[in-house]
Protein backbone atom coordinates (compact mmCIF):
# COMPACT_ATOMS: atom_id res chain seq x y z
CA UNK A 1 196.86 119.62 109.43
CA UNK A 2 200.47 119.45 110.19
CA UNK A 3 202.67 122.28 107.97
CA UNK A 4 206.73 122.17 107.82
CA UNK A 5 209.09 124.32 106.31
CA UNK A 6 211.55 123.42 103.73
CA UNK A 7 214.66 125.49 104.16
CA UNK A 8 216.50 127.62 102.17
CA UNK A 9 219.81 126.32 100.51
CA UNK A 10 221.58 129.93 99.58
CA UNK A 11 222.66 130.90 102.93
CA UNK A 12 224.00 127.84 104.99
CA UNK A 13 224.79 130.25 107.79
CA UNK A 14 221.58 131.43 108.44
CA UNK A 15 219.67 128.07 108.74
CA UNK A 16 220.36 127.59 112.54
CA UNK A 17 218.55 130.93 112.67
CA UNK A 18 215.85 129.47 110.90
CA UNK A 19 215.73 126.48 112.83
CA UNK A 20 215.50 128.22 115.70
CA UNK A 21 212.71 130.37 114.87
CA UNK A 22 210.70 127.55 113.68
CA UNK A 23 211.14 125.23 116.72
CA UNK A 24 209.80 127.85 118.47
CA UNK A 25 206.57 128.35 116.14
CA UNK A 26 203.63 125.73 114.82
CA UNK A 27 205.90 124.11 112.29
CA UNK A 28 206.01 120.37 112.96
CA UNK A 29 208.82 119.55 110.19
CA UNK A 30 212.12 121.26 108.92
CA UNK A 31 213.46 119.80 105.36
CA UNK A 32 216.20 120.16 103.25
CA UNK A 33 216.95 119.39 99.62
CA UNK A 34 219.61 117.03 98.36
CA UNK A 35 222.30 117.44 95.43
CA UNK A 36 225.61 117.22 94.45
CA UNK A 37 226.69 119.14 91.82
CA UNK A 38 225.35 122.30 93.26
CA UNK A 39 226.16 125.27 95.55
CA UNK A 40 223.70 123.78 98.60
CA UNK A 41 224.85 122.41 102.15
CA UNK A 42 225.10 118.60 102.71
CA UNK A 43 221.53 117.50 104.04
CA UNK A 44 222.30 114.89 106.27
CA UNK A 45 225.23 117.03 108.31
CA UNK A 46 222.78 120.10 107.94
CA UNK A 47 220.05 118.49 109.76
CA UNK A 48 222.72 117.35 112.60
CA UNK A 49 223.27 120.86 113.46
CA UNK A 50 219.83 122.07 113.20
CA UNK A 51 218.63 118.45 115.19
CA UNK A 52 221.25 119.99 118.08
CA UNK A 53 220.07 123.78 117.72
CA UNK A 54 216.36 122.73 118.40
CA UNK A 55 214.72 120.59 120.63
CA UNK A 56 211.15 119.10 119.35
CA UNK A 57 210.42 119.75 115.75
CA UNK A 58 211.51 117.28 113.11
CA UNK A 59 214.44 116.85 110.64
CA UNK A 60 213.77 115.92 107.15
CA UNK A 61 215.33 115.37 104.10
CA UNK A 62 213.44 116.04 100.98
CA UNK A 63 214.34 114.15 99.40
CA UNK A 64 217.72 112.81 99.58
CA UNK A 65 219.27 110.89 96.65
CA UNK A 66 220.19 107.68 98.09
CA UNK A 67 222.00 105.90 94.86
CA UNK A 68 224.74 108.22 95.28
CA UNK A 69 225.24 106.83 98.85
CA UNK A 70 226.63 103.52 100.22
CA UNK A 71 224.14 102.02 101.70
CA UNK A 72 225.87 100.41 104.80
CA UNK A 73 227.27 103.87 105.64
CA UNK A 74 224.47 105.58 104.87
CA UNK A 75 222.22 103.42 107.37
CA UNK A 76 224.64 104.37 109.90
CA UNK A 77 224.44 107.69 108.84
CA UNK A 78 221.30 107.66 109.31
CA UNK A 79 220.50 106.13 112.63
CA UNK A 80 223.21 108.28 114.18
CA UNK A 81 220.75 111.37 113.44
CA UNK A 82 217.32 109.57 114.61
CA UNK A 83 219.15 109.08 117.65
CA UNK A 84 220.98 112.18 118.62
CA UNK A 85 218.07 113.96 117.75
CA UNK A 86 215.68 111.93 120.05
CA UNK A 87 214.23 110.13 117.32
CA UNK A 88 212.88 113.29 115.30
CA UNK A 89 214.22 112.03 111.56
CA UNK A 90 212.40 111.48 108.84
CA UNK A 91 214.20 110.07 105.77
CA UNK A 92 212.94 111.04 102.56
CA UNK A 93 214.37 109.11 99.68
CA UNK A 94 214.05 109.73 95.94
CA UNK A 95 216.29 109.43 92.72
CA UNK A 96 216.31 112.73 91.33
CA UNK A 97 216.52 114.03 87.67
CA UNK A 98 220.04 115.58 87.27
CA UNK A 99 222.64 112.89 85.49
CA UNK A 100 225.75 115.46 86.69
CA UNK A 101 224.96 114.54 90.45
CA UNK A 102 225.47 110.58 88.97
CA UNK A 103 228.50 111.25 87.41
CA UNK A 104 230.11 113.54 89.77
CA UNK A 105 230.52 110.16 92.74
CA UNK A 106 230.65 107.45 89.82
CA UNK A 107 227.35 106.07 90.12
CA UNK A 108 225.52 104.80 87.33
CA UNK A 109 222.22 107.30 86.49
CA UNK A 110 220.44 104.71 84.31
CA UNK A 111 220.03 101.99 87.61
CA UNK A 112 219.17 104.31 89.95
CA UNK A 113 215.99 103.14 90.59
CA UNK A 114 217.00 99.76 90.71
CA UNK A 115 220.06 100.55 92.99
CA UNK A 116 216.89 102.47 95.83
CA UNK A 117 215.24 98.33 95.44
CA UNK A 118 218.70 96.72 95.95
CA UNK A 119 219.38 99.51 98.83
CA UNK A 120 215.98 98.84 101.03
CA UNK A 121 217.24 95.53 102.42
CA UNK A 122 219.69 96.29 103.29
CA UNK A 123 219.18 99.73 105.82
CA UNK A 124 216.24 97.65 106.97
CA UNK A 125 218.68 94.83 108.13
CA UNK A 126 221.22 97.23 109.46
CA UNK A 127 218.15 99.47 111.69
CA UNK A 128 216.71 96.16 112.99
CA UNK A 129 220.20 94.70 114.36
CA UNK A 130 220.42 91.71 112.37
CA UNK A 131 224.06 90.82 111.39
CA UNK A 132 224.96 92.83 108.18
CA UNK A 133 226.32 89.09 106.48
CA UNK A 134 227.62 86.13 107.70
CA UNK A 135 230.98 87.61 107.82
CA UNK A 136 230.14 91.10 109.49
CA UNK A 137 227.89 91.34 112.63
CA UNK A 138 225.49 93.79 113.63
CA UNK A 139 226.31 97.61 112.83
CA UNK A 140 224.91 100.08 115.43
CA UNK A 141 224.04 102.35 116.47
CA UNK A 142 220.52 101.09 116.86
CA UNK A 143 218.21 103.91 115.80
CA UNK A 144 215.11 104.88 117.97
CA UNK A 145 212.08 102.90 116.13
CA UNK A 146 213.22 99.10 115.72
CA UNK A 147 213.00 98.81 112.01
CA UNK A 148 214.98 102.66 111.38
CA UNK A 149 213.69 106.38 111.25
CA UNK A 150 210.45 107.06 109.91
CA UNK A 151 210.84 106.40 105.89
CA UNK A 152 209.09 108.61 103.09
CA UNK A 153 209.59 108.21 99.13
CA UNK A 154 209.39 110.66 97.19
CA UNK A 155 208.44 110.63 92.43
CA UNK A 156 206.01 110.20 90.07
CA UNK A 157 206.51 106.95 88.50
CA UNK A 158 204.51 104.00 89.44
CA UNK A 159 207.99 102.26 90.36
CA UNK A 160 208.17 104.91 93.25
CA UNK A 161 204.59 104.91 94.32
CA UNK A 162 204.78 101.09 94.44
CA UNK A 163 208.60 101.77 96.87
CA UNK A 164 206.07 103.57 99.49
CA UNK A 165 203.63 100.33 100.08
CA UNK A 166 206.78 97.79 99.98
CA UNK A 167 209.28 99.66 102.01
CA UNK A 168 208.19 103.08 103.80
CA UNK A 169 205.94 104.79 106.03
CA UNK A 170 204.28 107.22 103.50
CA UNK A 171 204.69 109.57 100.74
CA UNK A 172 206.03 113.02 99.70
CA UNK A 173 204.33 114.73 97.19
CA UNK A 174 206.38 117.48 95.50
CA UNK A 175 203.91 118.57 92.53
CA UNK A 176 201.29 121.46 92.60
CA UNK A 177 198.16 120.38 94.60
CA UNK A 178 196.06 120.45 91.69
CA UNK A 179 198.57 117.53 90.29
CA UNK A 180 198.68 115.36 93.41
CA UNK A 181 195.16 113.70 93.65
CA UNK A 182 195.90 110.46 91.57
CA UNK A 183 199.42 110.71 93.27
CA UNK A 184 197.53 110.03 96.93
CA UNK A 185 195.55 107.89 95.22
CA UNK A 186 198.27 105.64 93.58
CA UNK A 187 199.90 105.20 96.98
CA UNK A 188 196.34 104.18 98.54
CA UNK A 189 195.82 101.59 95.98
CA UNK A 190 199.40 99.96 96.23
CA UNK A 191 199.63 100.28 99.98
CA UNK A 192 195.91 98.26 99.62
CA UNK A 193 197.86 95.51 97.40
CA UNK A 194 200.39 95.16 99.47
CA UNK A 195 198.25 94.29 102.48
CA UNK A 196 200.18 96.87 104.61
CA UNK A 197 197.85 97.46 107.66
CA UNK A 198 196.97 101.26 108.50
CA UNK A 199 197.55 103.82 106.03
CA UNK A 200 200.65 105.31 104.49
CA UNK A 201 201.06 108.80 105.55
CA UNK A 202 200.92 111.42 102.85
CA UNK A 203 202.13 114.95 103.06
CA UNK A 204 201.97 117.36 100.01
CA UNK A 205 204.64 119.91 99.43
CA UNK A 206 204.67 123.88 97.73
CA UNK A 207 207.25 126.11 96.92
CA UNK A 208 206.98 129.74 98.97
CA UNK A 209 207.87 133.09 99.12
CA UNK A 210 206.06 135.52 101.82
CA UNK A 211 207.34 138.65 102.11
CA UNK A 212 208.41 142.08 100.27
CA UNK A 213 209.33 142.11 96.30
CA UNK A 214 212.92 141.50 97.73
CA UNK A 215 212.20 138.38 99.24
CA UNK A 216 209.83 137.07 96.33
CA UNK A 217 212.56 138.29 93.96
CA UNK A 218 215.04 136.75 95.36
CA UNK A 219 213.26 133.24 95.49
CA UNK A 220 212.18 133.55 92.39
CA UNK A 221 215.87 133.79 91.34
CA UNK A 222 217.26 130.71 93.19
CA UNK A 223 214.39 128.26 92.36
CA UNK A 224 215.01 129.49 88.77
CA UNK A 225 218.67 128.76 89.04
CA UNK A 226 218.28 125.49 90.87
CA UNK A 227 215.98 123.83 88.14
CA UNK A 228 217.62 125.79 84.82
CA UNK A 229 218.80 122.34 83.86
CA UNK A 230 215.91 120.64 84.40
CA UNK A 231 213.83 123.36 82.02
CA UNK A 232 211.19 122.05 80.42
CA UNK A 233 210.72 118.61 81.56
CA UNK A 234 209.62 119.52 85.56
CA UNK A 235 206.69 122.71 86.22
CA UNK A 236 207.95 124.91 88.60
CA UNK A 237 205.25 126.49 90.41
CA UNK A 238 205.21 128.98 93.55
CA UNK A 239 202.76 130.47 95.72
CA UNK A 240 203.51 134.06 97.31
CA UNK A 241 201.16 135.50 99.07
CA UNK A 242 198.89 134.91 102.44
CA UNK A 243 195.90 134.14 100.62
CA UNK A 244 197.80 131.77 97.70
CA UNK A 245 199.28 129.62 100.66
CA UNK A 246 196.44 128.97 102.26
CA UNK A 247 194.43 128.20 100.12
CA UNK A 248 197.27 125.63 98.67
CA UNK A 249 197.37 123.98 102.62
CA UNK A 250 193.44 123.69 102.56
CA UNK A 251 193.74 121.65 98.50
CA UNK A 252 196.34 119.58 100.60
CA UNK A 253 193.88 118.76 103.43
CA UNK A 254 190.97 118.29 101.29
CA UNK A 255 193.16 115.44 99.42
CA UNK A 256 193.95 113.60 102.72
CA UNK A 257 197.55 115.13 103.45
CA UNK A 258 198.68 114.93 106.56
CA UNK A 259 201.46 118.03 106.45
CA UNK A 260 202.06 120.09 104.16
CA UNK A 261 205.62 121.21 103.24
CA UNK A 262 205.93 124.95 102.76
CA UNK A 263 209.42 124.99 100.82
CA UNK A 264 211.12 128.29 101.42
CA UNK A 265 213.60 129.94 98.29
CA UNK A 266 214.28 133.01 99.82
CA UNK A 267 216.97 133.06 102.48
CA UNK A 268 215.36 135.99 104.90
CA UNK A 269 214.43 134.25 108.06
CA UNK A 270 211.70 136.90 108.48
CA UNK A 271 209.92 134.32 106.46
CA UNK A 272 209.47 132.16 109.81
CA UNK A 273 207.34 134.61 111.56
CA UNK A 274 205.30 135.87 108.74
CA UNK A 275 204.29 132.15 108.08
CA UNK A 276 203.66 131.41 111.54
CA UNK A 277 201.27 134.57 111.89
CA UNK A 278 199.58 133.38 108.64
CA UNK A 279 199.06 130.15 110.33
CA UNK A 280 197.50 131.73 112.86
């Protein structure tokens, strides 16, 4: 079982710390959240910095919200980081819930989905070096697998779980374990009806705090900001001690995952080693 860490979003500074730490532990995966209209760093020039600070463990963005991107740009964007990074990228896509992050870059919240289907084609033209149209030619530069970085959707609606079979690689689960079952299952059965050969990759993902009261408190307190709007309509759950997490990583396995995301709240980079130990 693979395990990443999802990174903290209320001290930008300190992430390269982080980073560091966890290239030089077990973690296989760093992430980082995407919005707008909130006080978090920019995921795609976040995971530039931390791609450069680190040398072998993966970059991940979980998930960003590609309808408030241009797609041509964003494909650039995009294999710009596989490739400086050596091909460590994973893209996680999703839609997200928030209609201030639509309205903030003039996007339309209501099509969103729709504008993710209408998107697809079009980074998987630009990755593979096909001519953008017939009036604009190929736009590099070419990122390190032939048809772009490895791909991952994230949601909950069958629209999204079908988006895995037709366009990715796998699937990011971002419920509590005990939720995710028919989730893995969902993405099994459309990958199936697709015909897609192999199987899509699934990794499961829980929100942590290890450490002193301070450092639960304090996650505790920025989870709860980041989702006040969203009270109500999505379960916040979090696990916070040794015993919790593990047990949460072993309900992953036992479903098929093939990482698990341990999504950090708390900025203290302590975190890194007391995670790694419990890994251990």
């Amino acid at each position: 079982m693979k395990v990443g860490l999802g990174l903290p979003i209320s001290d930008p500074p300190s992430l390269l710390t982080w980073a560091r730490r966890a290239d030089a532990g077990p973690f296989t995966t760093m992430g980082l959240l995407d919005r707008i209209v909130y006080d978090n760093p920019e995921p795609l020039i976040t995971l530039a910095a931390i791609a450069a600070a680190t040398t072998r463990i993966r970059v991940q963005t979980e998930v960003l919200l590609a309808p408030l991107r241009e797609p041509v740009l964003l494909a650039k964007q995009c294999a710009t980081l596989d490739r400086i990074s050596g091909g460590r990228l994973t893209l996680g896509i999703g839609v997200g819930a928030r209609p201030e992050d639509y309205l903030a870059v003039g996007a339309d919240y209501a099509t969103r989905g729709r504008r993710v289907d209408e998107m697809m084609p079009v980074l998987r033209r630009i990755w593979s070096g096909q001519p953008h149209d017939d009036q604009v030619g190929p736009i590099g530069p070419a990122p390190t697998r032939v048809n772009g970085p490895e791909l991952l959707f994230g949601g909950f609606v069958p629209a999204a779980l079908k988006r895995v079979a037709r366009w990715g690689d796998g699937y990011l689960s971002a419920v509590p374990v005990e939720r995710t079952d028919p989730l893995f299952r969902m993405v099994e059965k459309e990958w199936g009806a697709a015909g897609r050969a192999g199987r899509a990759r699934l990794v499961g993902q829980v929100n942590v705090a290890l450490g002193p009261d301070s450092v639960v408190e304090d996650a505790k307190q920025t989870i709860g900001s980041y989702y006040a709007s969203l009270a109500g309509t999505y379960d916040v759950h979090m696990v916070t001690t040794a015993d919790q997490i593990r047990t949460t990583i072993t309900g992953f396995a036992d479903l098929g995952a093939d990482e698990v995301m341990l999504y950090c709240w708390a900025h203290d980079p302590d975190q890194v080693d007391r995670l790694a130990d419990l890994l251990a």
